[in-house]
Structures are given as structure tokens and as C-alpha cells.
Protein backbone atom coordinates (compact mmCIF):
# COMPACT_ATOMS: atom_id res chain seq x y z
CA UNK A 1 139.01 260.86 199.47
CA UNK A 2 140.61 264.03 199.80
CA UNK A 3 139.66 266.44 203.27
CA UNK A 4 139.12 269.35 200.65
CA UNK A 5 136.62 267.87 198.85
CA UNK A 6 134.13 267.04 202.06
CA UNK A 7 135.06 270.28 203.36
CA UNK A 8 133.61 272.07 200.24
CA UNK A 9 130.17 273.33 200.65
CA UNK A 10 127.42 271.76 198.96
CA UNK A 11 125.47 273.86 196.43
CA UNK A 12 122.12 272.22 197.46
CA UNK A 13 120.89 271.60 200.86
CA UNK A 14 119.35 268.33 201.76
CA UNK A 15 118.04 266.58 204.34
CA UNK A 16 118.70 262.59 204.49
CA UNK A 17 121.94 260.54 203.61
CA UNK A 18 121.50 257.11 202.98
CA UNK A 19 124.36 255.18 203.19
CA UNK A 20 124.66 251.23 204.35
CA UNK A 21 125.44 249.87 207.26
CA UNK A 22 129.65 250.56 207.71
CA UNK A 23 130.33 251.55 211.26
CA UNK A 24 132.46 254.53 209.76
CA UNK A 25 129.28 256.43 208.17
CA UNK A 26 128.16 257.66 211.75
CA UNK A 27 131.52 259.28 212.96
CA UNK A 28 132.41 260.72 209.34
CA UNK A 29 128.99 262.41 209.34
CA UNK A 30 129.72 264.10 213.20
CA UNK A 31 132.74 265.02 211.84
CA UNK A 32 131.26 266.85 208.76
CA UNK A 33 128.66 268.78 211.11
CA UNK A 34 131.68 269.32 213.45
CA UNK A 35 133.62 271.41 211.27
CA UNK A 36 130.62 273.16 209.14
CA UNK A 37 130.50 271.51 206.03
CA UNK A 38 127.43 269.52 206.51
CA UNK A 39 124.14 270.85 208.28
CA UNK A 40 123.28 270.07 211.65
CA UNK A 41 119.82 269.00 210.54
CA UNK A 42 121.19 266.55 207.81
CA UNK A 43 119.71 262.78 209.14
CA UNK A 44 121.76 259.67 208.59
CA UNK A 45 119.93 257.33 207.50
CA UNK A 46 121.78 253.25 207.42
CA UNK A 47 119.49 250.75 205.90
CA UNK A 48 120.87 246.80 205.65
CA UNK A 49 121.97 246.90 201.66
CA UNK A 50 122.58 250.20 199.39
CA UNK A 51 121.48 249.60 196.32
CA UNK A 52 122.22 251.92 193.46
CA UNK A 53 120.48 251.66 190.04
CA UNK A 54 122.23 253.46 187.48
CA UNK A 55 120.81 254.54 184.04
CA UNK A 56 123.38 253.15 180.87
């Protein structure tokens, strides 16, 4: 994924990102508070399995 694109400003804040258990989550996520484009009160929240329902 392009740097641009998690550099851009999100037009919503929020508060929690769930996201599985990948070791690369936690450092990505400093990294986003690090250089602005993610809030420094944003929680990272890892749970064992992800699982996404989608609507067809």
C-alpha cells in the first residue's frame, strides 16, 4: 500500500482499530501517530481471528 494513502487524513475520527494478531500491526500504528496521520488516542486493539462479514 502506497505511503500517500496512510498519510492522508481521515475524514472521521475514531477511536479503536481492530486488526488480528500480525506482529506488524503494532509498529505500523506508532508509525502512523509518529508522523500525524493517525491520533494519539487511537487504541489498537489485536484479537486472535478477524473476522469480516460482508453484505452481497
Amino acid at each position: 500500500m502506497s505511503l500517500w494513502l496512510w498519510a492522508t487524513p481521515l475524514p472521521q475520527p475514531f477511536g479503536v482499530i481492530n486488526v488480528d494478531k500480525n506482529a506488524a500491526y503494532p509498529k505500523a500504528i506508532a508509525e502512523l501517530k509518529a508522523i500525524g496521520a493517525l491520533s494519539a488516542s487511537v487504541e489498537l486493539r489485536q484479537v486472535n481471528y478477524l473476522v469480516v462479514l460482508q453484505k452481497n
